[in-house]
PDB file of N, CA and C in Angstrom:
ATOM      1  N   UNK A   1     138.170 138.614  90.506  1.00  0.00           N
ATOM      2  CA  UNK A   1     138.411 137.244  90.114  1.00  0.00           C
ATOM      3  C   UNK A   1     138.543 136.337  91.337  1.00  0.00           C
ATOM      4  N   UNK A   2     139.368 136.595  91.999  1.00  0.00           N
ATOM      5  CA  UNK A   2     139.683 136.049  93.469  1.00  0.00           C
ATOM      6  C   UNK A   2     138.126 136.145  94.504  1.00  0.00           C
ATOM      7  N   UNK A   3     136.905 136.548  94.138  1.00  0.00           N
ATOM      8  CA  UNK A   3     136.230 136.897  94.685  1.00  0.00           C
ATOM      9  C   UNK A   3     135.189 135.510  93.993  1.00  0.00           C
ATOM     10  N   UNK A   4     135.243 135.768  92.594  1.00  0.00           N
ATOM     11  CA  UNK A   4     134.391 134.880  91.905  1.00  0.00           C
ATOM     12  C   UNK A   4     134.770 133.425  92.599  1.00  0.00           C
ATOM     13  N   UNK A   5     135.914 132.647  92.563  1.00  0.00           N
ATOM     14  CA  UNK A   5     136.887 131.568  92.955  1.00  0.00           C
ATOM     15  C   UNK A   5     136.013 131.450  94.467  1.00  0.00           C
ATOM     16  N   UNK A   6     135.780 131.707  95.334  1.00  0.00           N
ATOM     17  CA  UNK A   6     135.858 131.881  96.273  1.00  0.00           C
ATOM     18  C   UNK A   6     134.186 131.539  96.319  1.00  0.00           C
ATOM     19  N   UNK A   7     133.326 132.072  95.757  1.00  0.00           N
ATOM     20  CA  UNK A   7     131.764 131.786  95.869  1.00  0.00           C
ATOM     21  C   UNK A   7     131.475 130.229  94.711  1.00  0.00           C
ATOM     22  N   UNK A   8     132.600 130.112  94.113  1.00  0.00           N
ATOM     23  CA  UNK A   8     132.658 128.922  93.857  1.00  0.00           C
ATOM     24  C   UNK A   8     132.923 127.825  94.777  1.00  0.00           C
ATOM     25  N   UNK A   9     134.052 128.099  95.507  1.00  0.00           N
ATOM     26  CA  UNK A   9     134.311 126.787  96.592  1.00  0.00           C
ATOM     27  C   UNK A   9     133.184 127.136  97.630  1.00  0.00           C
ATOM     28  N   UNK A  10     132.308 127.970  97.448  1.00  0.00           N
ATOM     29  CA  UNK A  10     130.898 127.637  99.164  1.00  0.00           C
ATOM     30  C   UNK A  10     129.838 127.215  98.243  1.00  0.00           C
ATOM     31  N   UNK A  11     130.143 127.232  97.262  1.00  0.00           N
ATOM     32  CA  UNK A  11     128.670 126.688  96.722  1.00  0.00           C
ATOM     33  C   UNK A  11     127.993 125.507  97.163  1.00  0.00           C
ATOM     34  N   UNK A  12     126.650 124.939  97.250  1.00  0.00           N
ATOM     35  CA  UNK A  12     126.701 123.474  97.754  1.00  0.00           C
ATOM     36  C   UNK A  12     127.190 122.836  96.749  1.00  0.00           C
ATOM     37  N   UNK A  13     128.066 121.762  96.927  1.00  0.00           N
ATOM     38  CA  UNK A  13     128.064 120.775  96.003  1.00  0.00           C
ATOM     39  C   UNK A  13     127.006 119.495  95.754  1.00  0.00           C
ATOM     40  N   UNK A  14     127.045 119.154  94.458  1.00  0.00           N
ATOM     41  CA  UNK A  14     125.806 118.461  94.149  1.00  0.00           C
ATOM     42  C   UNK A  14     126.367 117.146  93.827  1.00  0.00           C
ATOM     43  N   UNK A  15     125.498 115.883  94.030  1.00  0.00           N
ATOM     44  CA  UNK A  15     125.978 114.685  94.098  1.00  0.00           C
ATOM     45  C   UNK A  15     126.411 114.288  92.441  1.00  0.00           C
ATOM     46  N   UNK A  16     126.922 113.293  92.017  1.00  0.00           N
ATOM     47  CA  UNK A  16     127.384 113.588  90.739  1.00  0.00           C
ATOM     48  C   UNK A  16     126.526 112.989  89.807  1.00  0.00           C
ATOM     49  N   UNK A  17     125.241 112.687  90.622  1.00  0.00           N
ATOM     50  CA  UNK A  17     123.810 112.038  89.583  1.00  0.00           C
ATOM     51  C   UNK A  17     123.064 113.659  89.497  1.00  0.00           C
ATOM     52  N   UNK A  18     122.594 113.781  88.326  1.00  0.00           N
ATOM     53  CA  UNK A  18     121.438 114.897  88.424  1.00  0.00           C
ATOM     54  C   UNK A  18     119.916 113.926  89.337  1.00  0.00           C
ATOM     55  N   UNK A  19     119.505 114.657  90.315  1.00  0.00           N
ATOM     56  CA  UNK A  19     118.394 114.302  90.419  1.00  0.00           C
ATOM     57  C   UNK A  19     118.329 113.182  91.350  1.00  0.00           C
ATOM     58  N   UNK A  20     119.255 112.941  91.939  1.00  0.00           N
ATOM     59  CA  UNK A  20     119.869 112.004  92.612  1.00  0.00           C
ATOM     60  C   UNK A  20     119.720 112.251  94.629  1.00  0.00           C
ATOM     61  N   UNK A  21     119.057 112.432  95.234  1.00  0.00           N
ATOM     62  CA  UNK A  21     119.071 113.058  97.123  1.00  0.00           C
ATOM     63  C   UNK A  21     118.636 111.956  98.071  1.00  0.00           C
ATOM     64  N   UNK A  22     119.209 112.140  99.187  1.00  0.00           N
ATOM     65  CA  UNK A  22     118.723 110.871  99.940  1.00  0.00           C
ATOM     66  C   UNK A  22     117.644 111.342 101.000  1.00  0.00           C
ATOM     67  N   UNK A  23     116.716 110.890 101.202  1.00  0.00           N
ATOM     68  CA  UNK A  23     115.312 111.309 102.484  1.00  0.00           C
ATOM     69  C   UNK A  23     115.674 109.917 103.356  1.00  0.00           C
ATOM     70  N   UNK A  24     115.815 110.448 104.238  1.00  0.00           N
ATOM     71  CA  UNK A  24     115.734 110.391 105.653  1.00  0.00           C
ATOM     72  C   UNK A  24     114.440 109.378 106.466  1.00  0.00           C
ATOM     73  N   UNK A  25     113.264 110.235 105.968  1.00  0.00           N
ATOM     74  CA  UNK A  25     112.037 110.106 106.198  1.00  0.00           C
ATOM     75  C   UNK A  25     111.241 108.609 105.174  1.00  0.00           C
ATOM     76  N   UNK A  26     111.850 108.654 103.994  1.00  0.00           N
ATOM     77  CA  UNK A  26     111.248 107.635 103.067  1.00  0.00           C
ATOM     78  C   UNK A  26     112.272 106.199 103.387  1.00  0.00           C
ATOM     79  N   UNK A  27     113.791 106.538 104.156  1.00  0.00           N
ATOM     80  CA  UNK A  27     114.342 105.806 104.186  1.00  0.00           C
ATOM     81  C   UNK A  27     113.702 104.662 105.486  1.00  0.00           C
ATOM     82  N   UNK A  28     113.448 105.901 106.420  1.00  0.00           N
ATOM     83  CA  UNK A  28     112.763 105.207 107.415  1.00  0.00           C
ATOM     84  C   UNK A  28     111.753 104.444 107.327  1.00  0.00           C
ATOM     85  N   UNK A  29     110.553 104.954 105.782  1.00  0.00           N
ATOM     86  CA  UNK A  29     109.469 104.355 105.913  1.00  0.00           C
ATOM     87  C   UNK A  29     108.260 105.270 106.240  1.00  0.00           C
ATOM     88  N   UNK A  30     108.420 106.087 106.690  1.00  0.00           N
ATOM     89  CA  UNK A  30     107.419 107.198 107.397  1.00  0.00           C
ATOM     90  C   UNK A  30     106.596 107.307 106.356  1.00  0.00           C
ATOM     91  N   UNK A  31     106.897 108.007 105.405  1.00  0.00           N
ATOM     92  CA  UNK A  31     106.260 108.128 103.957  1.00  0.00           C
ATOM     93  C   UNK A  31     105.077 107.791 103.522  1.00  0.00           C
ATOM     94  N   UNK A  32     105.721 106.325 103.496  1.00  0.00           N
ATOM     95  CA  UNK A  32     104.623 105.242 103.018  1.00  0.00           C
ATOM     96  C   UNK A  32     103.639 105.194 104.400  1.00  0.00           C
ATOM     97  N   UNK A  33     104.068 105.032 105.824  1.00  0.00           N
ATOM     98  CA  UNK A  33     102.971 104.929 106.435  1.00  0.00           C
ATOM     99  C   UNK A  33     101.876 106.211 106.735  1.00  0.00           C
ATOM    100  N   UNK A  34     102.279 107.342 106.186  1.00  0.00           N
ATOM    101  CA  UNK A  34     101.763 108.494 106.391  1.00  0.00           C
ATOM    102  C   UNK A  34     100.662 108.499 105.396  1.00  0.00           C
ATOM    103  N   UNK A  35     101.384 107.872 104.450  1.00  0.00           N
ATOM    104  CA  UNK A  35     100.302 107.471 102.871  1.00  0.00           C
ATOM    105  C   UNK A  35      99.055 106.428 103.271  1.00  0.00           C
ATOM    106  N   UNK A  36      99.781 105.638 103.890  1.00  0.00           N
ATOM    107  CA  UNK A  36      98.304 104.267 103.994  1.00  0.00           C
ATOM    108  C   UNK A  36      97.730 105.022 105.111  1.00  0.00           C
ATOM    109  N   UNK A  37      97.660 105.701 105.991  1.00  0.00           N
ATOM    110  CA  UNK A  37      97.013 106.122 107.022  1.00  0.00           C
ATOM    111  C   UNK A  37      96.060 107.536 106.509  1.00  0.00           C
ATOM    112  N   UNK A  38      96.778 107.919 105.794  1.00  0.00           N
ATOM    113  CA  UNK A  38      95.467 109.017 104.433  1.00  0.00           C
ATOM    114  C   UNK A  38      94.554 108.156 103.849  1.00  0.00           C
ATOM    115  N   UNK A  39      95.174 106.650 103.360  1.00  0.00           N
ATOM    116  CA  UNK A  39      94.516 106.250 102.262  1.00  0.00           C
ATOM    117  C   UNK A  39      93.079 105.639 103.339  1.00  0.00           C
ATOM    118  N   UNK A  40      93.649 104.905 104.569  1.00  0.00           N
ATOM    119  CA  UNK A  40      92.620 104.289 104.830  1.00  0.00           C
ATOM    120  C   UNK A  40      91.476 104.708 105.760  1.00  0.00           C
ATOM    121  N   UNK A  41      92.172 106.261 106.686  1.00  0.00           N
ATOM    122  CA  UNK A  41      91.144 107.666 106.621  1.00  0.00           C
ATOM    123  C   UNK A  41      90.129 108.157 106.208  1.00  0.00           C
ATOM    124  N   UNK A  42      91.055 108.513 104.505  1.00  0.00           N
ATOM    125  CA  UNK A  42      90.517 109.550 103.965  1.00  0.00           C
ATOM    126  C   UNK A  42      90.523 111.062 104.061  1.00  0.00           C
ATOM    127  N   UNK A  43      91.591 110.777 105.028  1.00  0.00           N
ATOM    128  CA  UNK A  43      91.918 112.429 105.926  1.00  0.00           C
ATOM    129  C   UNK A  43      93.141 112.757 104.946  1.00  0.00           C
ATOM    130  N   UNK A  44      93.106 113.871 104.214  1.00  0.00           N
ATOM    131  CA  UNK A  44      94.928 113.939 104.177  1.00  0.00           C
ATOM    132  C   UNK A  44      95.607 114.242 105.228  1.00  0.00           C
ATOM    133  N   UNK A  45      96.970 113.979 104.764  1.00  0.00           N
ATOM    134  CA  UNK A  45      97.764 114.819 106.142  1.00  0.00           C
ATOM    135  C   UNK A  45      98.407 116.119 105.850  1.00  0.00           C
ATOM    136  N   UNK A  46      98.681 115.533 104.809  1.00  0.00           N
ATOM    137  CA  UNK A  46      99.683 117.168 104.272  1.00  0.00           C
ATOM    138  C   UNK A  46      98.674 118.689 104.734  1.00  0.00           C
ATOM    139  N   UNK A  47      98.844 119.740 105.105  1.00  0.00           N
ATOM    140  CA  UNK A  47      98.456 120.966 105.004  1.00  0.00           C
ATOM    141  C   UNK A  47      97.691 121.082 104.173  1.00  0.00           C
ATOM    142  N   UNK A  48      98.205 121.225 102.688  1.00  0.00           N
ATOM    143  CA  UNK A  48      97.124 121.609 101.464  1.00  0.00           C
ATOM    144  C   UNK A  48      96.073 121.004 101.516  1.00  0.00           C
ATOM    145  N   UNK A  49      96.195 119.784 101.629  1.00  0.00           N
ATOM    146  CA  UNK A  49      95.426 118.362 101.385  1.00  0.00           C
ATOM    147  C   UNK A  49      94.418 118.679 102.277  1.00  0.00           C
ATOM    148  N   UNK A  50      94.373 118.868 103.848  1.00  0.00           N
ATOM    149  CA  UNK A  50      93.157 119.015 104.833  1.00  0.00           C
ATOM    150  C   UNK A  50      92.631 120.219 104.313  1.00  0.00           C
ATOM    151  N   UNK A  51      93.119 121.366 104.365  1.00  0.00           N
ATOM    152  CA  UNK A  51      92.816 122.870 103.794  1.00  0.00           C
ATOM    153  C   UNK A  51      91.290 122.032 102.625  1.00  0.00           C
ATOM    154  N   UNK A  52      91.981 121.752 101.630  1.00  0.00           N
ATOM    155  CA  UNK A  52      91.458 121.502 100.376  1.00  0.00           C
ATOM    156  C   UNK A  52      89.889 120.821 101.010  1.00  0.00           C
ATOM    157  N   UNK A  53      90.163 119.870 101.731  1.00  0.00           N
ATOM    158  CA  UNK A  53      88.883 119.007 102.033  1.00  0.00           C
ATOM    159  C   UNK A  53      88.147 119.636 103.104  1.00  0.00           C
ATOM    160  N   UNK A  54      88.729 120.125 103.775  1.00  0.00           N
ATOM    161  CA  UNK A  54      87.675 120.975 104.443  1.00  0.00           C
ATOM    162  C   UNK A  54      86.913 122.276 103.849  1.00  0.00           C
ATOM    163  N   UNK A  55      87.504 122.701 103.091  1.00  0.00           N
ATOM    164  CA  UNK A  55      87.287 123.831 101.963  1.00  0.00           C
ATOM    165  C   UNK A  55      85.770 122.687 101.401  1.00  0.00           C
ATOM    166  N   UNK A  56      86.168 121.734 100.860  1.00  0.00           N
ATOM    167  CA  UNK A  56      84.825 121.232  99.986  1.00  0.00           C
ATOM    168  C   UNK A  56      83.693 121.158 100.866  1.00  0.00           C
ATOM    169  N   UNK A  57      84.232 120.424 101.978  1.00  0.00           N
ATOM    170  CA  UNK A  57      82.890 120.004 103.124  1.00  0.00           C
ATOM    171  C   UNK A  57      82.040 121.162 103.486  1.00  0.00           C
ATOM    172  N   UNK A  58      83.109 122.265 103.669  1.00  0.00           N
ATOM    173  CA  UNK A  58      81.785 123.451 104.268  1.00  0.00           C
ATOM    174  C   UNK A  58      81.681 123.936 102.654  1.00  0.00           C
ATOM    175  N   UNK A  59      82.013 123.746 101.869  1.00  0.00           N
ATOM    176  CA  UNK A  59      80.888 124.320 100.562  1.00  0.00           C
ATOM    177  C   UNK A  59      79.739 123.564 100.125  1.00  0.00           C
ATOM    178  N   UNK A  60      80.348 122.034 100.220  1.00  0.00           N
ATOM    179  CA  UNK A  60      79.070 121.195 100.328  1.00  0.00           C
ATOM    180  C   UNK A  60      77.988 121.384 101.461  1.00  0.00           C
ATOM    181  N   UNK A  61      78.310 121.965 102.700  1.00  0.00           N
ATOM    182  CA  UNK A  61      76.843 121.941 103.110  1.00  0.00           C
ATOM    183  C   UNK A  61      76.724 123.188 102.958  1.00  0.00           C
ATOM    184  N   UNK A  62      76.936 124.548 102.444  1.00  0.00           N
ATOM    185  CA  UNK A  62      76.360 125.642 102.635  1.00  0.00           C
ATOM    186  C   UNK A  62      75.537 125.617 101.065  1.00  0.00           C
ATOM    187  N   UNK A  63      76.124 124.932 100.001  1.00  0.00           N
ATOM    188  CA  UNK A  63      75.387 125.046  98.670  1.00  0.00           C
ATOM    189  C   UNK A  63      74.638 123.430  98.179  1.00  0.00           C
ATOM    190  N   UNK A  64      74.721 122.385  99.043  1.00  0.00           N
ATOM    191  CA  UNK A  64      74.360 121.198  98.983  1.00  0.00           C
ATOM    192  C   UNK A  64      75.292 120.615  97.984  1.00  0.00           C
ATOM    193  N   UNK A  65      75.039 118.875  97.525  1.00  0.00           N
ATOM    194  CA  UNK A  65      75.981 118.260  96.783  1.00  0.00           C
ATOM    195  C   UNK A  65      75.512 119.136  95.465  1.00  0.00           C
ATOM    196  N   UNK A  66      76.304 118.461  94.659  1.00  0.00           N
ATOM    197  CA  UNK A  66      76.510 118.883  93.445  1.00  0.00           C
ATOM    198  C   UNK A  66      75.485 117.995  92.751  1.00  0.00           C
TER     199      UNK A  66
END
């Protein structure tokens, strides 16, 4: 019992909104400029996002457009 009590008080505590976290990064703004600089690219930035488009480009030229 005294054991249970105890992994209760280290738990993280959660803010008292569900769904509710503060970023750092969106507060700054970064976000959004990371977004218009994809948008007006065309490059993603994220990992998946380049993966993904480079994935199409070399399938588009090894099998031509669609």
């Amino acid at each position: 019992m005294k054991l249970l009590n105890t992994l209760k008080i280290m738990a993280k505590k959660s803010t008292p909104i569900p769904g509710l976290s503060f970023s750092w990064k969106r507060a700054l703004g970064i976000s959004q400029a990371k977004q218009k600089i994809a948008r007006e690219t065309g490059i993603p930035l994220s990992k998946q996002g380049l993966e993904r488009k480079i994935g199409n480009t070399i399938l588009k030229a090894i099998f031509g457009k669609k």
